[in-house]
Protein backbone atom coordinates (compact mmCIF):
# COMPACT_ATOMS: atom_id res chain seq x y z
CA UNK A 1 34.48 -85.53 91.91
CA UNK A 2 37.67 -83.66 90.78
CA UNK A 3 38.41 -86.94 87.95
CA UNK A 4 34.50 -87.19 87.18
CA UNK A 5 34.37 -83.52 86.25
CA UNK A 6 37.79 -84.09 83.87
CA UNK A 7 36.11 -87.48 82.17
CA UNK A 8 33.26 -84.78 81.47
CA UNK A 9 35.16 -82.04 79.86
CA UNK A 10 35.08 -82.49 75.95
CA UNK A 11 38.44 -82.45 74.58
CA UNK A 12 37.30 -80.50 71.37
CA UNK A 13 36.14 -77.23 73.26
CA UNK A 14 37.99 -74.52 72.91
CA UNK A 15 38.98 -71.74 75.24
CA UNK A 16 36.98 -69.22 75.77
CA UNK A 17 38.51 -65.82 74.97
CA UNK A 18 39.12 -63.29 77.18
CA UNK A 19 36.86 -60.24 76.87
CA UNK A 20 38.89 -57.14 75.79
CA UNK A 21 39.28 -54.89 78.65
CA UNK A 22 39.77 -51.04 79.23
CA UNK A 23 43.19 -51.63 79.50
CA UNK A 24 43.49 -53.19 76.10
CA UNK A 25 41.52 -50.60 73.87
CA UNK A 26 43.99 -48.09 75.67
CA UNK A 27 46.97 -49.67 74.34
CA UNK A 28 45.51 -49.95 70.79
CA UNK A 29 44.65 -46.55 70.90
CA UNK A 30 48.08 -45.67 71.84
CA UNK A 31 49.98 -47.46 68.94
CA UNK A 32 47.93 -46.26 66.54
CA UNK A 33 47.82 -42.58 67.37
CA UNK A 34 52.03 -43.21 68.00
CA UNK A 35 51.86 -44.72 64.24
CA UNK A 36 49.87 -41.72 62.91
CA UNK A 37 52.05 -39.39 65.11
CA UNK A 38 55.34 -40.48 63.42
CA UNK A 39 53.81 -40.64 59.87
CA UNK A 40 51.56 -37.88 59.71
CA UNK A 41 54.10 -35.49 58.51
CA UNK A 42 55.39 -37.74 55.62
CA UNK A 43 51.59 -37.53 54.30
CA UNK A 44 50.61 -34.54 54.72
CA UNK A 45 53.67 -33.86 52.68
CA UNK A 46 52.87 -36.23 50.17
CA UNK A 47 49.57 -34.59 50.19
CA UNK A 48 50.76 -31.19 49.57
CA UNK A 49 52.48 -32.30 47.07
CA UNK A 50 50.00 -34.04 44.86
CA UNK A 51 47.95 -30.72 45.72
CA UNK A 52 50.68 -28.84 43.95
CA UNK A 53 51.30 -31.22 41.24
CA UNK A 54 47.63 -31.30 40.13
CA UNK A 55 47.37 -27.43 40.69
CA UNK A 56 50.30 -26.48 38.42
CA UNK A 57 49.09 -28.97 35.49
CA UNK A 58 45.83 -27.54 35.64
CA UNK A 59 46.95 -23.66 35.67
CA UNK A 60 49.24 -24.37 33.07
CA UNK A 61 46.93 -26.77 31.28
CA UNK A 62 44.93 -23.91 31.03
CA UNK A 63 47.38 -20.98 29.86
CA UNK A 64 48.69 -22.93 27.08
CA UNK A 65 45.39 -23.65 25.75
CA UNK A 66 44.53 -19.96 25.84
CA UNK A 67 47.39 -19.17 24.61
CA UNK A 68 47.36 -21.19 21.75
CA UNK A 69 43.47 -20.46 21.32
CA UNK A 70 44.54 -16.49 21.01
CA UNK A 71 47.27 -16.89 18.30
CA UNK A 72 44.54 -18.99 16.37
CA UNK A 73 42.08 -16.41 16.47
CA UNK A 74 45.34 -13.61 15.71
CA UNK A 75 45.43 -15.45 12.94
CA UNK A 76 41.73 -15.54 11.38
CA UNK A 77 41.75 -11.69 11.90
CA UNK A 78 44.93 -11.02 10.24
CA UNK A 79 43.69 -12.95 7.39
CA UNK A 80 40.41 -11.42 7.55
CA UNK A 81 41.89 -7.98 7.30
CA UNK A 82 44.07 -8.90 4.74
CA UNK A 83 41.18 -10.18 2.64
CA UNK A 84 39.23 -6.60 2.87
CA UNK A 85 41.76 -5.25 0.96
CA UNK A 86 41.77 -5.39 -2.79
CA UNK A 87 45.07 -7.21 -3.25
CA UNK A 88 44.41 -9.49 -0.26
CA UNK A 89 41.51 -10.37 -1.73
CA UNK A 90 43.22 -12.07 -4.36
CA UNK A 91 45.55 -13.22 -2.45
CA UNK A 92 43.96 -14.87 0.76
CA UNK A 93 41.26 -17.29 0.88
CA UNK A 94 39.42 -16.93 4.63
CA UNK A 95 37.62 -19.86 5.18
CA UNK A 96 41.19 -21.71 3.91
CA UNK A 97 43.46 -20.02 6.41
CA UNK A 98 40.38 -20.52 9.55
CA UNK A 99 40.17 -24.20 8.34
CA UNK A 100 44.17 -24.38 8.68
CA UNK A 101 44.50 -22.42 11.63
CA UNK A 102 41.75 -24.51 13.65
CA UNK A 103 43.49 -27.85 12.56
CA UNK A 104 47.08 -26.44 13.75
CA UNK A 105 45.32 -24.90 17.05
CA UNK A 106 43.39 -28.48 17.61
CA UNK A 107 46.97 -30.20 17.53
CA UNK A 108 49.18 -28.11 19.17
CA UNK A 109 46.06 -28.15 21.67
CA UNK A 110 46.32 -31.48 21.64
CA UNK A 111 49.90 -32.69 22.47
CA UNK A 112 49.94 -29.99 24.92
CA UNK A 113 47.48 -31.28 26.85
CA UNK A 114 48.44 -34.90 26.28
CA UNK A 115 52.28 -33.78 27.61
CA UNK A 116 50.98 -31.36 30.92
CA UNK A 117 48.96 -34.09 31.98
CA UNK A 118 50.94 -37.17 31.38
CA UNK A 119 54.14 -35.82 32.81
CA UNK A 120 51.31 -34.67 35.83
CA UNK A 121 49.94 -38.33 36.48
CA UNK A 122 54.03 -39.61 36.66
CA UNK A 123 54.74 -36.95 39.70
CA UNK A 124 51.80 -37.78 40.89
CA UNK A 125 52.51 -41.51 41.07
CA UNK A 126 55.95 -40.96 41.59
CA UNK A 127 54.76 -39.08 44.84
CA UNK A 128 53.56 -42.52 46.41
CA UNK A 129 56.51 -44.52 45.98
CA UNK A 130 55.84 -46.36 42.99
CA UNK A 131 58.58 -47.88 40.97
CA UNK A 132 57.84 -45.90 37.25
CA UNK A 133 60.11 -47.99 35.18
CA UNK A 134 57.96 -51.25 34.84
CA UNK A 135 55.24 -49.31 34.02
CA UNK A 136 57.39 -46.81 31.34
CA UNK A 137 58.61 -50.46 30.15
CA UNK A 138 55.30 -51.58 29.64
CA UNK A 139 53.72 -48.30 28.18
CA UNK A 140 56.78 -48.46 25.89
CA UNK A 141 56.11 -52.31 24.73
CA UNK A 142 52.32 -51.14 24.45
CA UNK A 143 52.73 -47.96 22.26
CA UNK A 144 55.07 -49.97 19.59
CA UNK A 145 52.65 -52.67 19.59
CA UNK A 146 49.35 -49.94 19.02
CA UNK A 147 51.92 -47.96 16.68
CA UNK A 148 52.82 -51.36 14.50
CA UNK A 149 48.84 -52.20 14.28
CA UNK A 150 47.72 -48.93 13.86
CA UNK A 151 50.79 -47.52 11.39
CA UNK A 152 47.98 -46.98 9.33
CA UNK A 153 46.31 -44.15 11.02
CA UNK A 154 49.56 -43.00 12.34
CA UNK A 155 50.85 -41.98 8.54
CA UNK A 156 47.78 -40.75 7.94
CA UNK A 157 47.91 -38.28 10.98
CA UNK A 158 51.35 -37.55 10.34
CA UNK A 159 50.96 -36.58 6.39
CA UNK A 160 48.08 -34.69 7.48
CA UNK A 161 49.96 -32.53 10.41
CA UNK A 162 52.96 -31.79 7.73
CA UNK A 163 50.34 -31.17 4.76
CA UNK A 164 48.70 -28.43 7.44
CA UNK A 165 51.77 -27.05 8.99
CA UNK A 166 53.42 -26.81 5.21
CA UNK A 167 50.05 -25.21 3.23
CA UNK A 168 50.56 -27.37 0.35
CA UNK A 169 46.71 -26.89 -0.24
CA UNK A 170 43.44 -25.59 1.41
CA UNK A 171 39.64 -25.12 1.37
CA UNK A 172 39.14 -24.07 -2.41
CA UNK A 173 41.79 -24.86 -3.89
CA UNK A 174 41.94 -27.20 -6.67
CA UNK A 175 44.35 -30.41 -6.91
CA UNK A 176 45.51 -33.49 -8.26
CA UNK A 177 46.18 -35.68 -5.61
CA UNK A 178 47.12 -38.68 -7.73
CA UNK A 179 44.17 -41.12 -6.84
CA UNK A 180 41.48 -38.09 -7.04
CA UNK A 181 40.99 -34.83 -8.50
CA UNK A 182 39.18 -32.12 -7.75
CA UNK A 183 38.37 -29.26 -5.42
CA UNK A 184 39.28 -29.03 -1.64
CA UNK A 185 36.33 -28.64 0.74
CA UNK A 186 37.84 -30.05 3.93
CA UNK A 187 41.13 -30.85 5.23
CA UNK A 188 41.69 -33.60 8.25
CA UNK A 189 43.98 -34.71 10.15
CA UNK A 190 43.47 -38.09 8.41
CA UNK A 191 41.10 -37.54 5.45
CA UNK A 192 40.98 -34.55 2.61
CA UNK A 193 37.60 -34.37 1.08
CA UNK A 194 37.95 -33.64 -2.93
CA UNK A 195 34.53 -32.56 -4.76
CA UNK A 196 34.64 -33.82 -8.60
CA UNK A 197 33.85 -31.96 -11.60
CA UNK A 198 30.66 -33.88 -11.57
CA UNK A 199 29.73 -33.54 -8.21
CA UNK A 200 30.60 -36.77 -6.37
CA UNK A 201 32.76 -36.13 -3.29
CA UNK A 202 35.99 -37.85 -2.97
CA UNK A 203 37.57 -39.29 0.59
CA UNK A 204 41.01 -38.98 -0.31
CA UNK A 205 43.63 -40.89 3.28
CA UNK A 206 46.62 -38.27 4.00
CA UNK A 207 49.10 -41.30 3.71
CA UNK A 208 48.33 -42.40 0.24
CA UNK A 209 49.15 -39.17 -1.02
CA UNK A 210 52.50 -39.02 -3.15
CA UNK A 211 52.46 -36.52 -4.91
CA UNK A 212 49.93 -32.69 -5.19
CA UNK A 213 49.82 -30.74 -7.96
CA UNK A 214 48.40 -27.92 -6.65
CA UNK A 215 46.21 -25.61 -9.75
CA UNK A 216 45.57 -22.66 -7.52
CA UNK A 217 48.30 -21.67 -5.94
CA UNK A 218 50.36 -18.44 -7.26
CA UNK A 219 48.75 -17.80 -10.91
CA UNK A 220 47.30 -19.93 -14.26
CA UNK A 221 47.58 -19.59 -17.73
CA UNK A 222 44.72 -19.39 -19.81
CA UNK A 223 45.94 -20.12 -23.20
CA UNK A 224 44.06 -20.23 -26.81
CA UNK A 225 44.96 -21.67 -29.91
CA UNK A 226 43.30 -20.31 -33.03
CA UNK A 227 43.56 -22.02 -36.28
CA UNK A 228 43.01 -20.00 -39.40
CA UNK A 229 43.39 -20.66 -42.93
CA UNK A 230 46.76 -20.31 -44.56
CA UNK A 231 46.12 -17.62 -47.01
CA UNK A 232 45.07 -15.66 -43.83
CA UNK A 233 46.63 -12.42 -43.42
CA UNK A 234 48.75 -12.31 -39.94
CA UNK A 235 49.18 -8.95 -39.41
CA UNK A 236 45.25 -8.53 -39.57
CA UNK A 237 45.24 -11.59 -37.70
CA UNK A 238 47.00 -10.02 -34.85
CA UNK A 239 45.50 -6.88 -34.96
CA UNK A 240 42.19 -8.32 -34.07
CA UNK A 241 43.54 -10.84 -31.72
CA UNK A 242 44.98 -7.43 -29.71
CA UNK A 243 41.94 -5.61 -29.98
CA UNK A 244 39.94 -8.75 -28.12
CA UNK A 245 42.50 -8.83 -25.54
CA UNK A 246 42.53 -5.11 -24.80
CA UNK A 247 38.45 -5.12 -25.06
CA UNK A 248 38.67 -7.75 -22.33
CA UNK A 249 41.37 -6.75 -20.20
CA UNK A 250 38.67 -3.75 -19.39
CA UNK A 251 35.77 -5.20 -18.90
CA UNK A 252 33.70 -6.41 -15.68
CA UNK A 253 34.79 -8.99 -14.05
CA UNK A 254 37.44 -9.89 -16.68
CA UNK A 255 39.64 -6.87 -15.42
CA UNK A 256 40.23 -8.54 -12.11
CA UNK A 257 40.40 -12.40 -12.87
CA UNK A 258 43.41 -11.32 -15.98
CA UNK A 259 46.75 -10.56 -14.34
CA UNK A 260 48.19 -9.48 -17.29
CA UNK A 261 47.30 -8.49 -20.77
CA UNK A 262 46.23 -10.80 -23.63
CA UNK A 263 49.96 -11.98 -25.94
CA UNK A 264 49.38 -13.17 -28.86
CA UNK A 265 52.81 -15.43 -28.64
CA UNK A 266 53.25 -15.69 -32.23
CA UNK A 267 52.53 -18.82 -34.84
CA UNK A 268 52.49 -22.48 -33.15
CA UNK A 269 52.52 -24.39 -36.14
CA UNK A 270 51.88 -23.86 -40.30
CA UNK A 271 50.40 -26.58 -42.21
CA UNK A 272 49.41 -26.73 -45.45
CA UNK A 273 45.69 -26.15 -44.85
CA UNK A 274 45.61 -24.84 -41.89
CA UNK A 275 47.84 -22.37 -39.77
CA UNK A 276 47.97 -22.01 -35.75
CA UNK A 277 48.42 -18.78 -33.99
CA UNK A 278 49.05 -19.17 -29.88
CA UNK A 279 47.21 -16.69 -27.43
CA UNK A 280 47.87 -16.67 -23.76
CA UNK A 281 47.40 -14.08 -20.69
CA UNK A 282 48.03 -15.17 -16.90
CA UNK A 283 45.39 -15.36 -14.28
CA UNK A 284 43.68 -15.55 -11.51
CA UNK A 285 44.55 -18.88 -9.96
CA UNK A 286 41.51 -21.44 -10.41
CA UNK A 287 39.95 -19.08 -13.33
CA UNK A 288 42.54 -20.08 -16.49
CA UNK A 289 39.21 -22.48 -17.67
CA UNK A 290 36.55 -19.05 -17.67
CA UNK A 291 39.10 -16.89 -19.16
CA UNK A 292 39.68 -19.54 -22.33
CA UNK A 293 35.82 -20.02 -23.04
CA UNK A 294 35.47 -16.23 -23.12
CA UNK A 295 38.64 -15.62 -25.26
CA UNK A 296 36.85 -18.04 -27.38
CA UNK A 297 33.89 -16.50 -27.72
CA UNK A 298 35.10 -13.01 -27.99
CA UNK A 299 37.31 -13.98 -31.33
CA UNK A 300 35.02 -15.73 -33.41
CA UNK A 301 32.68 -12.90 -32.97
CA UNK A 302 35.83 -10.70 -33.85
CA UNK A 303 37.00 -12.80 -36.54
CA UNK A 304 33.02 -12.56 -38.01
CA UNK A 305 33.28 -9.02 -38.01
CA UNK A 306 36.56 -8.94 -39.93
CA UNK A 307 36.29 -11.39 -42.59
CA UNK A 308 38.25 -13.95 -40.93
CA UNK A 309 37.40 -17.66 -41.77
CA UNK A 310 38.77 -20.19 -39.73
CA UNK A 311 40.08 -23.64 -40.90
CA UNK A 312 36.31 -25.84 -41.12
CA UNK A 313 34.32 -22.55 -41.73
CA UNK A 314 32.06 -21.84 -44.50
CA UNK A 315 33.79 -22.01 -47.71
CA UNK A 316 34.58 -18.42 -49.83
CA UNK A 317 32.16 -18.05 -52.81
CA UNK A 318 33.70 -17.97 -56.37
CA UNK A 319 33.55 -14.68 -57.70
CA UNK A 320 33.40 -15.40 -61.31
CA UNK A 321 31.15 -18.42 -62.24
CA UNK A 322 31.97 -20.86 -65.19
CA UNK A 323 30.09 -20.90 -68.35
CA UNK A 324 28.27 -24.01 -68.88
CA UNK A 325 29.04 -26.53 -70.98
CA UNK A 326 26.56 -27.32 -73.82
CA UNK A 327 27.39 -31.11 -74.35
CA UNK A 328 27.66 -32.03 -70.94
CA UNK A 329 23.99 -33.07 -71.03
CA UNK A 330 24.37 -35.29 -74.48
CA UNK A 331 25.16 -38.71 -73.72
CA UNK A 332 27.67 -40.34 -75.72
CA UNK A 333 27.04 -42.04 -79.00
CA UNK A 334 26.02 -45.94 -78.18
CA UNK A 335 26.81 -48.57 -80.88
CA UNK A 336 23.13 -49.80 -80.58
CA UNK A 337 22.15 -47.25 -82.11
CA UNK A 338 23.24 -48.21 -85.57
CA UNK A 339 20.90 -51.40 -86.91
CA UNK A 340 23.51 -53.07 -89.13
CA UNK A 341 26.37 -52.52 -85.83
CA UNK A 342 27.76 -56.21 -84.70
CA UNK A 343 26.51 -55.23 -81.74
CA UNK A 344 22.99 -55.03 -83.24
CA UNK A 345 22.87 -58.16 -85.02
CA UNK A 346 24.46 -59.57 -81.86
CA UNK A 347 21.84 -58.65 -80.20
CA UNK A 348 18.61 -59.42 -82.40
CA UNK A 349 16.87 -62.97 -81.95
CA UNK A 350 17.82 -65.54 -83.97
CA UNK A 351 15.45 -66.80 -87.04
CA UNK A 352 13.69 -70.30 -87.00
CA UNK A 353 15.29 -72.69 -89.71
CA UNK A 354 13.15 -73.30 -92.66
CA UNK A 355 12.01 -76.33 -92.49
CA UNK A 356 10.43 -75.74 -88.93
CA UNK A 357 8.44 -72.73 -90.08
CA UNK A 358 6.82 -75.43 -92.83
């Protein structure tokens, strides 16, 4: 019986497994709460630490962003208290310095975020045991490789942070950037929008900027030249040139946009028709193109009231006039007029010979 049963048995079956007792869950139970008994301090330190780490780069996340929001807004009221006076008001345009001093406060806003939090997420990695340097290696490899494809937008962002931090222009003001010309209604980070003198709005990159000639900053010169004939007389010239100026200089809104009386700088050039006297006064920066057209105006009325011609006026009118000259109508003697002239007989049709009139 004992050799049929093992000719029965089927080599390919397995053993069956032993059913886990009492005794082994026990033992499981008791590793595992030895394994979480010996490493239960290292995490909750580890814990407690991340805790911290994320705590402190919030708190101070926060501060600095305050912080940086309340010098920003220092700033708008300074320059909004500056403007209510009558100098400032000159002197300070508002919506330029808020423009400026939102684009400084979004950067510095910015990179501190970008530094509390990175330098955060390495602690916090760094708090697990994780080897940083491939990973600095390969952010490293990564950010040269973005920076070489992207050097575009990178100059850009650059010229723009330097062109904000150094006020070479602002909202208002009117430049020549080189490739466009115009006035400033917005300043980026990356773009400065230009609006023509005909309207059309230019998108100007901060890195193809090489040079700005700035036409608002400090004062302007409005300056005039008047040409006159050369018989002119200069003192009476200069007299009413003087009297414009000072007639300006107090009048509304001229008073505030001169900075400085009217100079009549002297003779520019003498010709022999024509003779050029050179006026000039400071101004207002932006308003040297307003302060010429009315200069302009104001002398030739000036000059009408004095007499003054200017070279391509109407011309003087003789004051004695010429007698006229009796023979002018008679037309010269012609030699037609004499029958028996060569010209005459020249000119008279030939007779038929005789012997054809028969």
């Amino acid at each position: 019986m004992s050799v049929l049963s093992t000719a029965g048995t089927d080599p390919d079956d397995k053993p069956t497994p032993k059913p886990p007792t009492l005794e082994d869950a026990q033992e499981h139970a008791t590793n595992a709460a030895s394994w979480v008994e010996q490493n239960w301090s290292a995490w909750l330190g580890i814990g407690l630490r991340i805790l911290l780490i994320i705590a402190v780069a919030v708190v101070l996340r926060v501060v600095v962003r305050r912080s940086i929001t309340k010098f920003v807004d220092r700033m708008n009221r300074t320059s909004q208290s500056a403007s209510g006076t009558a100098l400032g008001g000159l002197l300070v345009n508002v919506e330029r310095r808020r423009q400026r001093s939102q684009a400084i406060g979004s950067v510095l806003r910015s990179v501190a975020s970008f530094l509390i939090l990175g330098t955060a997420a390495l602690m916090v990695l760094g708090a697990f045991q994780i080897n940083l340097a491939p990973l600095l290696a390969s952010a490293g490899v990564a950010g040269v490789a973005i920076g070489f494809g992207a050097r575009n937008l990178v100059t850009d962002f650059l010229s723009g942070v330097f062109m904000i931090l150094e006020d070479q222009y602002g909202v208002g003001d009117s430049i020549d950037a080189g490739v466009a010309s115009g006035e400033v209604i917005e300043v980026g980070l990356r773009v400065t929008k230009l609006r023509g003198d005909n309207g059309e709005i230019w998108y100007v990159r901060n890195g193809e900027v090489k040079r700005i000639g700035n036409l608002s900053q400090g004062w302007s010169t409005a300056g005039v030249d008047v040409t006159v004939r050369p018989d002119e007389d200069l003192d009476k010239v200069k007299a009413t040139l003087a009297e414009v100026g000072e007639t300006m200089a107090k009048d509304e809104p001229w008073n505030e946009r001169l900075w400085g009386s009217v100079e009549v700088l002297g003779l520019d050039s003498v010709l022999l028709d024509s003779m050029v006297v050179r006026v000039a006064a400071k101004t207002m920066p932006g308003n040297a193109l307003g302060v010429e057209r009315e200069l302009r105006w104001r002398i030739k009325q000036a000059f009408d009231e004095a007499g003054i011609r200017i070279v391509g006026g109407l011309p003087l009118q003789a004051t004695e006039e010429t007698a006229a000259d009796p023979s002018a109508a008679v037309a010269a003697p012609s030699a037609y007029a004499s029958a028996t002239s060569p010209q005459s007989l020249a000119a008279s049709p030939i007779p038929p010979p005789p012997n054809l009139a028969k």
